[in-house]
PDB file of N, CA and C in Angstrom:
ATOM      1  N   UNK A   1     132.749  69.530   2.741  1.00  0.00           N
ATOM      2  CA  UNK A   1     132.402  70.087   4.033  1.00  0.00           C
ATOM      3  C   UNK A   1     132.115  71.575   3.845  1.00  0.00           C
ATOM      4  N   UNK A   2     130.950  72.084   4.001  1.00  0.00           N
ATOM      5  CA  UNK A   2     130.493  73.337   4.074  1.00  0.00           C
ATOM      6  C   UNK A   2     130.813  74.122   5.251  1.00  0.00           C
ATOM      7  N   UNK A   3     130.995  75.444   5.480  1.00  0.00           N
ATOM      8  CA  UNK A   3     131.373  76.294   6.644  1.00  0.00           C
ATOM      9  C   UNK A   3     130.470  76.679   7.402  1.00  0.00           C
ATOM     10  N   UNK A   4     128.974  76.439   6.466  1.00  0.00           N
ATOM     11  CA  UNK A   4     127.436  76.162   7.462  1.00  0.00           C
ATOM     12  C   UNK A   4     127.964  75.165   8.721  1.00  0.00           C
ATOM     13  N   UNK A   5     128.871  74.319   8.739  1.00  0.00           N
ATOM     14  CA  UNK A   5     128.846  73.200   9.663  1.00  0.00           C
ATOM     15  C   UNK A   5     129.611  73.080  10.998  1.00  0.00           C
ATOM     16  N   UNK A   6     130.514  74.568  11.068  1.00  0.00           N
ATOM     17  CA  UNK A   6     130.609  75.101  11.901  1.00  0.00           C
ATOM     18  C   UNK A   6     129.944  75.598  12.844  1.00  0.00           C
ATOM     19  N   UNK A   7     128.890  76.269  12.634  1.00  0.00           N
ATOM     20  CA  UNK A   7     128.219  77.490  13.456  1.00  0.00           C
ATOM     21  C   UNK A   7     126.419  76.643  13.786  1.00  0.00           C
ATOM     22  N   UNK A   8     126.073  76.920  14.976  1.00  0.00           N
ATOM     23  CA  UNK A   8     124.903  76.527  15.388  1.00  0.00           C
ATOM     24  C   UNK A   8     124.143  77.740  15.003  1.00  0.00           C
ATOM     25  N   UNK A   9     122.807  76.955  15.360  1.00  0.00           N
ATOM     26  CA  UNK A   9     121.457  78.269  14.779  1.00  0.00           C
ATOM     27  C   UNK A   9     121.574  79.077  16.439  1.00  0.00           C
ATOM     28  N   UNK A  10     121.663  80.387  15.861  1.00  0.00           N
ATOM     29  CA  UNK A  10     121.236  80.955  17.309  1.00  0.00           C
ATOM     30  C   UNK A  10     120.074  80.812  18.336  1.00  0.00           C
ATOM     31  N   UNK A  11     120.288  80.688  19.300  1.00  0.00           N
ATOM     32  CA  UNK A  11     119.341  80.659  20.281  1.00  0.00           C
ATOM     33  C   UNK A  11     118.841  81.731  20.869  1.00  0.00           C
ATOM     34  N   UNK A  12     117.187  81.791  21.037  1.00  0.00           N
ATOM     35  CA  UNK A  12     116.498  82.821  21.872  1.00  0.00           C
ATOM     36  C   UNK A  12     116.701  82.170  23.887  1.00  0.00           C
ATOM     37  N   UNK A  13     117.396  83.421  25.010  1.00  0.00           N
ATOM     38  CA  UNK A  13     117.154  83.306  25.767  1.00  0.00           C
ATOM     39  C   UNK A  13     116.111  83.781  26.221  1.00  0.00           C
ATOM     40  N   UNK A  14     115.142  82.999  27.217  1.00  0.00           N
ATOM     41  CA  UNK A  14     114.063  82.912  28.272  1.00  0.00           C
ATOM     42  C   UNK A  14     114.565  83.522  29.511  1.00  0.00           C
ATOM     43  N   UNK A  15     114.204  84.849  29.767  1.00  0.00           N
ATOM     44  CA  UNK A  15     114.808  85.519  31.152  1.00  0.00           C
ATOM     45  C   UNK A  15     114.384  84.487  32.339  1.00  0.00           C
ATOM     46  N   UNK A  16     113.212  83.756  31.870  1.00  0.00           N
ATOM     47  CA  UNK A  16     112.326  83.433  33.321  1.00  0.00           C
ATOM     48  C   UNK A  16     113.187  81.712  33.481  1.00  0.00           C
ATOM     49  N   UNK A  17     114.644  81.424  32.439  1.00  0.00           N
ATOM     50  CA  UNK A  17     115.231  80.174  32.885  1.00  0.00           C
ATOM     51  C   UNK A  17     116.669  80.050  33.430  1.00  0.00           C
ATOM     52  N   UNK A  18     116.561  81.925  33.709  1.00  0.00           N
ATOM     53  CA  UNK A  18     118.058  82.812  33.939  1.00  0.00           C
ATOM     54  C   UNK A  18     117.830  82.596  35.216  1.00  0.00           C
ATOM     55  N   UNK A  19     119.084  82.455  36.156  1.00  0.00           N
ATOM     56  CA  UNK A  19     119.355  82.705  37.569  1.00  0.00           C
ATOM     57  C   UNK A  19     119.217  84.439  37.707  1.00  0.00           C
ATOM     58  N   UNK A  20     118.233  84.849  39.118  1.00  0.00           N
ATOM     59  CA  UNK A  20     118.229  86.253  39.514  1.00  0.00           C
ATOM     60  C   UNK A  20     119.503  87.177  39.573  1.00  0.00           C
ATOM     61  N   UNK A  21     120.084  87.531  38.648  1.00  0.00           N
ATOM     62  CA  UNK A  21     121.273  88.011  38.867  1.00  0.00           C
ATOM     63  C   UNK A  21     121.260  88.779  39.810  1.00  0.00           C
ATOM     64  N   UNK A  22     120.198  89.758  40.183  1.00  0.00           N
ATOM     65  CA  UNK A  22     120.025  91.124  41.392  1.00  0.00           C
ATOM     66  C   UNK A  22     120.433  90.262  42.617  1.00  0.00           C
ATOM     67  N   UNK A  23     119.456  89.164  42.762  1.00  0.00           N
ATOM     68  CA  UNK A  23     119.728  88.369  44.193  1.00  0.00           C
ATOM     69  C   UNK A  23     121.572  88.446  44.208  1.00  0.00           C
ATOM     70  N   UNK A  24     121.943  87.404  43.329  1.00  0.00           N
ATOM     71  CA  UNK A  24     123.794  87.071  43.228  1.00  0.00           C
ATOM     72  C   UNK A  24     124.583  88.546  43.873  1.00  0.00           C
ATOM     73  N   UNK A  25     123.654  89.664  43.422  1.00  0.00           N
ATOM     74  CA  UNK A  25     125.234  90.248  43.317  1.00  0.00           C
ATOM     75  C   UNK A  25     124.892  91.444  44.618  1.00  0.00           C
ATOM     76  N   UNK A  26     123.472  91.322  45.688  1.00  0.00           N
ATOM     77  CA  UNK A  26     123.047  91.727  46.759  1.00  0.00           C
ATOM     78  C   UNK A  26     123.998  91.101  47.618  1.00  0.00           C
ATOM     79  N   UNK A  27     124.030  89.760  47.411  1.00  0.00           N
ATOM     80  CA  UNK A  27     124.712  88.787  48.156  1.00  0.00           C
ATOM     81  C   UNK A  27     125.707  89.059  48.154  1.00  0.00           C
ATOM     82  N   UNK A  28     126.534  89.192  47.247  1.00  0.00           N
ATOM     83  CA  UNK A  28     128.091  89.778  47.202  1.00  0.00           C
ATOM     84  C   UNK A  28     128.370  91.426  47.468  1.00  0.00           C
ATOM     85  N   UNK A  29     127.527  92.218  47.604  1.00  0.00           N
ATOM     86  CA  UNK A  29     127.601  93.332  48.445  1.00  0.00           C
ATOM     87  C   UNK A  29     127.687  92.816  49.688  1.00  0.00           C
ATOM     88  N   UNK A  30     126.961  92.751  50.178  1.00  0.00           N
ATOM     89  CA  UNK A  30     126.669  91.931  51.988  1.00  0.00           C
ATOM     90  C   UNK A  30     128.088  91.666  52.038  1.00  0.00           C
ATOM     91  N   UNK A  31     129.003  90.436  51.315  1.00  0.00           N
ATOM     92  CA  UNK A  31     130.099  89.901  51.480  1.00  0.00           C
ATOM     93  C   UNK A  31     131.150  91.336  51.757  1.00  0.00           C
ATOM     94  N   UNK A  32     130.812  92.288  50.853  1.00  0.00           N
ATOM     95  CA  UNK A  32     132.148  93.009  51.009  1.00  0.00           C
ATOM     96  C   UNK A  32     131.679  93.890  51.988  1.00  0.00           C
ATOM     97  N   UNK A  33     130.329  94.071  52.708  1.00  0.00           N
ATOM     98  CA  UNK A  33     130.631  95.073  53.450  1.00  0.00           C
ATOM     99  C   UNK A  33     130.816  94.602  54.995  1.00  0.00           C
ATOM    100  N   UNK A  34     131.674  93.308  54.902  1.00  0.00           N
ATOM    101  CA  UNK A  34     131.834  92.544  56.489  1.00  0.00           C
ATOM    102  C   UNK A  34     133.197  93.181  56.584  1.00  0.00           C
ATOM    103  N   UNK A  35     133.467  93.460  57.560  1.00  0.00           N
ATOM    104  CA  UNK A  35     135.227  93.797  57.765  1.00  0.00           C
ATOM    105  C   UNK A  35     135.043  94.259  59.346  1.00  0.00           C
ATOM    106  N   UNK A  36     136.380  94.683  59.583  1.00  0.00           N
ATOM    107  CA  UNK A  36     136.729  95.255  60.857  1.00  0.00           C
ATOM    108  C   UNK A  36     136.662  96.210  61.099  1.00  0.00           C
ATOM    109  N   UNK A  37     135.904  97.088  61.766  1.00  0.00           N
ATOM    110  CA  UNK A  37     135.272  98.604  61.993  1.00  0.00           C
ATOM    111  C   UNK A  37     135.542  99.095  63.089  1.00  0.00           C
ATOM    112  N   UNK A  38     136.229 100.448  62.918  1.00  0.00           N
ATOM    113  CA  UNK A  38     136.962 101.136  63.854  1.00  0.00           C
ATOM    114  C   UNK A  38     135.949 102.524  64.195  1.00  0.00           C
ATOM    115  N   UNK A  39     136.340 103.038  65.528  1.00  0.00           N
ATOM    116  CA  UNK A  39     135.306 104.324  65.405  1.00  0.00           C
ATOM    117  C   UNK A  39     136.163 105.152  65.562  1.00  0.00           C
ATOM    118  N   UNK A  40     136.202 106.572  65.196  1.00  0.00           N
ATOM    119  CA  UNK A  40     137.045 107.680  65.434  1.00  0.00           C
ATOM    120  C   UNK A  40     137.085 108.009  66.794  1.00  0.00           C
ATOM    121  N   UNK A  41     138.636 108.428  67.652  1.00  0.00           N
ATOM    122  CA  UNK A  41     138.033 108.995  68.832  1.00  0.00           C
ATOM    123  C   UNK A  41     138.535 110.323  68.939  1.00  0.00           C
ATOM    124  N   UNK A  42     138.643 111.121  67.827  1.00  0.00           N
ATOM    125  CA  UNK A  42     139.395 112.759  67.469  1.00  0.00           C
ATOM    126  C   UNK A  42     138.467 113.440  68.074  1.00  0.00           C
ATOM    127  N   UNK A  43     139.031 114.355  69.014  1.00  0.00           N
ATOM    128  CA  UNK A  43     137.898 115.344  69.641  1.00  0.00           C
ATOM    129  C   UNK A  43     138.282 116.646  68.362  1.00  0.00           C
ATOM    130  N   UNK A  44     137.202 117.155  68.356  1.00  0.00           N
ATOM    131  CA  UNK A  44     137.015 118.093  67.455  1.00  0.00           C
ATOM    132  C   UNK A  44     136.925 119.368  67.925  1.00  0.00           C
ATOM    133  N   UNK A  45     137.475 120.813  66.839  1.00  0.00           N
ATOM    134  CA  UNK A  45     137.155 121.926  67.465  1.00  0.00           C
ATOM    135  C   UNK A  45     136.183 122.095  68.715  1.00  0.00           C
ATOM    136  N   UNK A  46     134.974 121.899  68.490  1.00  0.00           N
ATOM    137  CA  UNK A  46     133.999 122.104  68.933  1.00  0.00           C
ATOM    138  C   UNK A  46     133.649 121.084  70.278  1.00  0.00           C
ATOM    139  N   UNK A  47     135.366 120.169  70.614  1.00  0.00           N
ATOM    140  CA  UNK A  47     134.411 119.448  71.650  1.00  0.00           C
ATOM    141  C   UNK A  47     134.481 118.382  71.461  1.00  0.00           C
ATOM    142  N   UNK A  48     133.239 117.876  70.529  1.00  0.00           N
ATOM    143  CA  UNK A  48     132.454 116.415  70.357  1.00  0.00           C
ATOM    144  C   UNK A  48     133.572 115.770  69.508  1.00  0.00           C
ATOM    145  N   UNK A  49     133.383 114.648  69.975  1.00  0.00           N
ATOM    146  CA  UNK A  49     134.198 113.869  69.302  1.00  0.00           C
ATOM    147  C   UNK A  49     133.705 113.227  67.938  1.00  0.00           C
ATOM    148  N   UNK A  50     134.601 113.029  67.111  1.00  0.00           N
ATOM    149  CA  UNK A  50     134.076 112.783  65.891  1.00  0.00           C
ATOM    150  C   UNK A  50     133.016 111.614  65.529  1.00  0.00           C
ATOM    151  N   UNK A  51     133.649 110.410  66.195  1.00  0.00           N
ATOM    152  CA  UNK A  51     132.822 109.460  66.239  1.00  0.00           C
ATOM    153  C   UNK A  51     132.537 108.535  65.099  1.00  0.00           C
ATOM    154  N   UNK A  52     133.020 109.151  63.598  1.00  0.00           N
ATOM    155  CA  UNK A  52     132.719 108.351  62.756  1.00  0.00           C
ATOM    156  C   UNK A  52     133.344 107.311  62.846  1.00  0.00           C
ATOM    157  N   UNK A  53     132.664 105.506  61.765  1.00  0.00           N
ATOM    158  CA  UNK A  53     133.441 104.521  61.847  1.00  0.00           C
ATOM    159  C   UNK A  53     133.787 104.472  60.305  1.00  0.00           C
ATOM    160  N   UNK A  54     134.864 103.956  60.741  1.00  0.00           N
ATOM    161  CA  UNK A  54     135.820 103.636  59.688  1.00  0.00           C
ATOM    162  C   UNK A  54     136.292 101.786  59.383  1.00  0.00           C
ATOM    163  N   UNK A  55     136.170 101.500  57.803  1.00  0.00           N
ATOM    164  CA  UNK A  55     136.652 100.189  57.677  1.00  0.00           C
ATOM    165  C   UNK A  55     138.017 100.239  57.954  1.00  0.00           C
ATOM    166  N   UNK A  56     138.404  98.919  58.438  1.00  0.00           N
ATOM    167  CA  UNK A  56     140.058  98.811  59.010  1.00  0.00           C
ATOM    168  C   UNK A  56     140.357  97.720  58.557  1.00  0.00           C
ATOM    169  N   UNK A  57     141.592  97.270  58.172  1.00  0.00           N
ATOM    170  CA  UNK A  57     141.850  96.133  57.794  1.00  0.00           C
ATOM    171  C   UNK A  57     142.184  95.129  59.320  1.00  0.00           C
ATOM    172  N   UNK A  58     141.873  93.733  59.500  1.00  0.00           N
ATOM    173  CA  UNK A  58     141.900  92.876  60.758  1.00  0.00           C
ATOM    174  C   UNK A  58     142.755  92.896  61.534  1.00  0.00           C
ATOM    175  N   UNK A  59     143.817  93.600  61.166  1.00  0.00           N
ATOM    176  CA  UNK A  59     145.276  93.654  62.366  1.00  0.00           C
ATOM    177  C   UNK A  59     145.218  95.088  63.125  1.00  0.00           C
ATOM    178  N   UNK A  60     144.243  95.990  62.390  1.00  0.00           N
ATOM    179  CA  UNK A  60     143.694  97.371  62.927  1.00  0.00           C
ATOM    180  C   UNK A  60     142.888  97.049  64.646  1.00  0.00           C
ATOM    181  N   UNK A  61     143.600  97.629  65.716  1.00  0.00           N
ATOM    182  CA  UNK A  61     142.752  97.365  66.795  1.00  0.00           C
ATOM    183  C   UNK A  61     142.355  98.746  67.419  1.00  0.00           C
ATOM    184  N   UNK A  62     140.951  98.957  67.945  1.00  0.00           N
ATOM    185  CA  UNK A  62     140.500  99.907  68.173  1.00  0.00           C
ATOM    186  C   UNK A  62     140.990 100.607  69.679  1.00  0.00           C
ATOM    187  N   UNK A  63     141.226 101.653  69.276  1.00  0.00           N
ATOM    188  CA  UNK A  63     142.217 102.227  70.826  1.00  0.00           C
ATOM    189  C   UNK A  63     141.754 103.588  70.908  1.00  0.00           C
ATOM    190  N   UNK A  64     142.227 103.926  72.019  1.00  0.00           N
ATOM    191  CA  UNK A  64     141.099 105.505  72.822  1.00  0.00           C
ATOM    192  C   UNK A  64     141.881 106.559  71.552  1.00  0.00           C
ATOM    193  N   UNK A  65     142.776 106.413  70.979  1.00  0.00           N
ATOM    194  CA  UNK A  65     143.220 107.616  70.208  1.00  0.00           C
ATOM    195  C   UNK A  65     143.193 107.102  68.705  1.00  0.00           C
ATOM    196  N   UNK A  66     142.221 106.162  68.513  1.00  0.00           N
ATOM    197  CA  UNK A  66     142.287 106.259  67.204  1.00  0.00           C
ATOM    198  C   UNK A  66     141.326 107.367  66.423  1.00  0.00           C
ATOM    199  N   UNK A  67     142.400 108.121  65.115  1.00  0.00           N
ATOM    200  CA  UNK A  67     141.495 108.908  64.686  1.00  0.00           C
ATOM    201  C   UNK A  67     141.201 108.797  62.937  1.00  0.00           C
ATOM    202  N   UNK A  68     140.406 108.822  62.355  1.00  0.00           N
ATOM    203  CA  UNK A  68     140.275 109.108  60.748  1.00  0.00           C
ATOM    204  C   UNK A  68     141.394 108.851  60.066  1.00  0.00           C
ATOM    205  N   UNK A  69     142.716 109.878  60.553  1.00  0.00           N
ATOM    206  CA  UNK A  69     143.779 110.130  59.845  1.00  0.00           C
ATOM    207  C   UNK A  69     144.693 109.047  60.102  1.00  0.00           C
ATOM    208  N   UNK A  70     144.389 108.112  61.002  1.00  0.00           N
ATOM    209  CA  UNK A  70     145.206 106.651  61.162  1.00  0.00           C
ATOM    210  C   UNK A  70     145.039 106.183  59.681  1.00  0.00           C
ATOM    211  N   UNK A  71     143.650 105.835  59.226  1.00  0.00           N
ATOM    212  CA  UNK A  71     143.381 104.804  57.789  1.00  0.00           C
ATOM    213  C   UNK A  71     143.420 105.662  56.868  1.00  0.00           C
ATOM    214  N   UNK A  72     145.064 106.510  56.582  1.00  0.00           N
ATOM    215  CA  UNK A  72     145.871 107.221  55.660  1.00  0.00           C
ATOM    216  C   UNK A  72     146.442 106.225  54.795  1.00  0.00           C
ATOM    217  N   UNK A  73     146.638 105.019  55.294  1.00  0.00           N
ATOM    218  CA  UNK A  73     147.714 104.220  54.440  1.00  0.00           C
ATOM    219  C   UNK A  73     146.653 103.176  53.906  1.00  0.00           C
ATOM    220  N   UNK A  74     145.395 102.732  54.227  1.00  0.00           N
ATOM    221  CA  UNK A  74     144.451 101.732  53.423  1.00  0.00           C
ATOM    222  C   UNK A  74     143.497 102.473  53.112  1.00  0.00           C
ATOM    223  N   UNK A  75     143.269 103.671  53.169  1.00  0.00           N
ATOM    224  CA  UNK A  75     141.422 104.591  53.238  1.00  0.00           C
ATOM    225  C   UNK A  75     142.029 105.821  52.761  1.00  0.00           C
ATOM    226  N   UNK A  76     142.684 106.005  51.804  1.00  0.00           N
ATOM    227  CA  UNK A  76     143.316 107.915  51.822  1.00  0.00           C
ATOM    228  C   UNK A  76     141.975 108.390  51.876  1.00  0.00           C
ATOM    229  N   UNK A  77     141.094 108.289  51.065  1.00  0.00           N
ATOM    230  CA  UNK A  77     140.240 109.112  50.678  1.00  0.00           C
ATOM    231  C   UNK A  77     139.316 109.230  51.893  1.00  0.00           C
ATOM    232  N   UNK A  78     138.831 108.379  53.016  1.00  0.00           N
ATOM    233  CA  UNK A  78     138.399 108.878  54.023  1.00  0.00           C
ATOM    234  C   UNK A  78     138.976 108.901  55.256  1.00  0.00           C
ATOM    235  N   UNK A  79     140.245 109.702  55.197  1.00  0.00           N
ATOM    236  CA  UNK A  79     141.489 109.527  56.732  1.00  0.00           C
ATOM    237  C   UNK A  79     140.678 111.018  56.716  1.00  0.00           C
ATOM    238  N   UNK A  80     139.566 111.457  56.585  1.00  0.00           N
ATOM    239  CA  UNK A  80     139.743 112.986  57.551  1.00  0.00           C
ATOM    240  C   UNK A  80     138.131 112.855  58.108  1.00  0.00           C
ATOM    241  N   UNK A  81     138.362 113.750  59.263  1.00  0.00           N
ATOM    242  CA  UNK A  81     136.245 113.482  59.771  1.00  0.00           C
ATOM    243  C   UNK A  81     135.521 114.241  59.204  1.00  0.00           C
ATOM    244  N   UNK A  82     135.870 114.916  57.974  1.00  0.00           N
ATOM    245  CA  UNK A  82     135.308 115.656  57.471  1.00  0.00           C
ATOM    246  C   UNK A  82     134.785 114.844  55.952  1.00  0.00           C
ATOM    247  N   UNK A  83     135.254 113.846  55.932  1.00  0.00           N
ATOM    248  CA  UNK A  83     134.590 112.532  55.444  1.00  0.00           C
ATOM    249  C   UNK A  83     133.518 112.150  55.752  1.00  0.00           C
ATOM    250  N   UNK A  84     132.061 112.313  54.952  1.00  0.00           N
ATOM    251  CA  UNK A  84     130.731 110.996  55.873  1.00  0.00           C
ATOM    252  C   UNK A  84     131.457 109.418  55.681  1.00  0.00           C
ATOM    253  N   UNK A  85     130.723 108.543  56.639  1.00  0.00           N
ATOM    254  CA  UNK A  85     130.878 107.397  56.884  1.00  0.00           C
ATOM    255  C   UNK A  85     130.269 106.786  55.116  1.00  0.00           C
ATOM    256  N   UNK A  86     131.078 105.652  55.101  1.00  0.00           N
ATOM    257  CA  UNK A  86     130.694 104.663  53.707  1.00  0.00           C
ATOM    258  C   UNK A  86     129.369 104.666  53.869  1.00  0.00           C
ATOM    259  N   UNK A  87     128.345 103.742  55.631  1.00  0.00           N
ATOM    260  CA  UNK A  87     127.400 103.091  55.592  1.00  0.00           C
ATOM    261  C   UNK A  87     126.623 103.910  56.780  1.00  0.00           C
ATOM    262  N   UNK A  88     125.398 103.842  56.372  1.00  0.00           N
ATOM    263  CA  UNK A  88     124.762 104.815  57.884  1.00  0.00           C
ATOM    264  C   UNK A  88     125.185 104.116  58.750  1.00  0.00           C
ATOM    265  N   UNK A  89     124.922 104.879  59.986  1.00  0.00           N
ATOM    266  CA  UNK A  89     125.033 104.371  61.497  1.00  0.00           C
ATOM    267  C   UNK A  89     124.663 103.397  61.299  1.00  0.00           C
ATOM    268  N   UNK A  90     123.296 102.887  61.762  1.00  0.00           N
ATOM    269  CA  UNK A  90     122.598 101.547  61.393  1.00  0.00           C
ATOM    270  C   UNK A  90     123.285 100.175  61.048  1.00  0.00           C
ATOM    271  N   UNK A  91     123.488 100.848  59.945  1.00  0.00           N
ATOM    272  CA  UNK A  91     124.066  99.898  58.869  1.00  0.00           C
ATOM    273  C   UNK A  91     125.332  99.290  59.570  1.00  0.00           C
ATOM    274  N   UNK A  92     126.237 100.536  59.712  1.00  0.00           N
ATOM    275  CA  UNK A  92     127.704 100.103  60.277  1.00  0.00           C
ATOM    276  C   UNK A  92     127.662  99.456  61.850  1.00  0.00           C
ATOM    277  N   UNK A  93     126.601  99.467  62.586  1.00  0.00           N
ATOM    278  CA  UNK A  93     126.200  98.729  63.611  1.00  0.00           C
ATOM    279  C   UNK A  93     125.553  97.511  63.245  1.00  0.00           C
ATOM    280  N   UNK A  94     124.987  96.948  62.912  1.00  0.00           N
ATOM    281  CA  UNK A  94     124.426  95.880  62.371  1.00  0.00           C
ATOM    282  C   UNK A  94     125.479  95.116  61.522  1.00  0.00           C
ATOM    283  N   UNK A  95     126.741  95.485  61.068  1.00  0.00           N
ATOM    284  CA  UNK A  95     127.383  94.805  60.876  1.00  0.00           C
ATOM    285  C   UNK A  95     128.591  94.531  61.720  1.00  0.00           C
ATOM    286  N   UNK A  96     128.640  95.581  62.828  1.00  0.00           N
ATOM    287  CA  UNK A  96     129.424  95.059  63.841  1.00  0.00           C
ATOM    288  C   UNK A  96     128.824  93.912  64.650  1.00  0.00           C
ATOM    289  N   UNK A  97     127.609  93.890  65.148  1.00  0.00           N
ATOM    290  CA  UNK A  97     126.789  92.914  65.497  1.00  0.00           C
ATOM    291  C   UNK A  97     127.085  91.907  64.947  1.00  0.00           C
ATOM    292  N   UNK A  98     127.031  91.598  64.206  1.00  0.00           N
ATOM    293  CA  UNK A  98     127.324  90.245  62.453  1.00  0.00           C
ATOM    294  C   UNK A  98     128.391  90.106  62.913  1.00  0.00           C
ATOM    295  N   UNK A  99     129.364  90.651  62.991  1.00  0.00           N
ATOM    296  CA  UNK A  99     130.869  89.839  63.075  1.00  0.00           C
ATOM    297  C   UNK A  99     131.433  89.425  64.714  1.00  0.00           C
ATOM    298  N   UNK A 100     130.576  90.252  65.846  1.00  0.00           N
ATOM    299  CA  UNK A 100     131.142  89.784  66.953  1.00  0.00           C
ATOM    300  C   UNK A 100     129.782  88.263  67.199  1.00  0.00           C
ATOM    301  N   UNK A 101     129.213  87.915  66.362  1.00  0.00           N
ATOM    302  CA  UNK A 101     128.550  86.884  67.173  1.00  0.00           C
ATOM    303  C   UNK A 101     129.391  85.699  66.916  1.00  0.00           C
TER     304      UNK A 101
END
């Protein structure tokens, strides 16, 4: 028994018999950017209220005083309004849309 009789001849892959990986993993963005979205209601120096939205985890319910610095304990890095939002406006509307239908 020779140790040739182990090992197969290598194979050339054909990209064009590969699944679109770009499509797969668009799709799995989309997936993670569904969640429960909160909006800031911190009035600011100046007045205006902050307004940004923030991801929340599902037991998070949106109330007249929620502010940035609530999602300290799941979001450190964006509990302040001096944070931009993850997703444009747009974006973060269109996926509130998506989850209340």
């Amino acid at each position: 028994c020779s140790s040739d009789d182990y090992f197969v001849e290598p194979a050339e892959l054909d990209a064009t018999e590969m699944p679109n990986l770009s499509l797969s993993l668009r799709r799995e963005d989309k997936k993670t950017s569904i969640g429960n979205w909160i909006q800031c209601q911190e009035v600011l120096d100046t007045g205006a209220i902050c307004g940004k939205w923030r991801r929340a985890p599902l037991f998070v319910v949106q109330s007249s005083d929620w502010d940035c610095s609530c999602s300290v304990l799941w979001d450190p890095i964006r509990a302040d309004c001096a944070v931009p939002q993850l997703f444009n406006l747009l974006d973060v509307l269109s996926m509130c849309k998506y989850i209340s239908l």
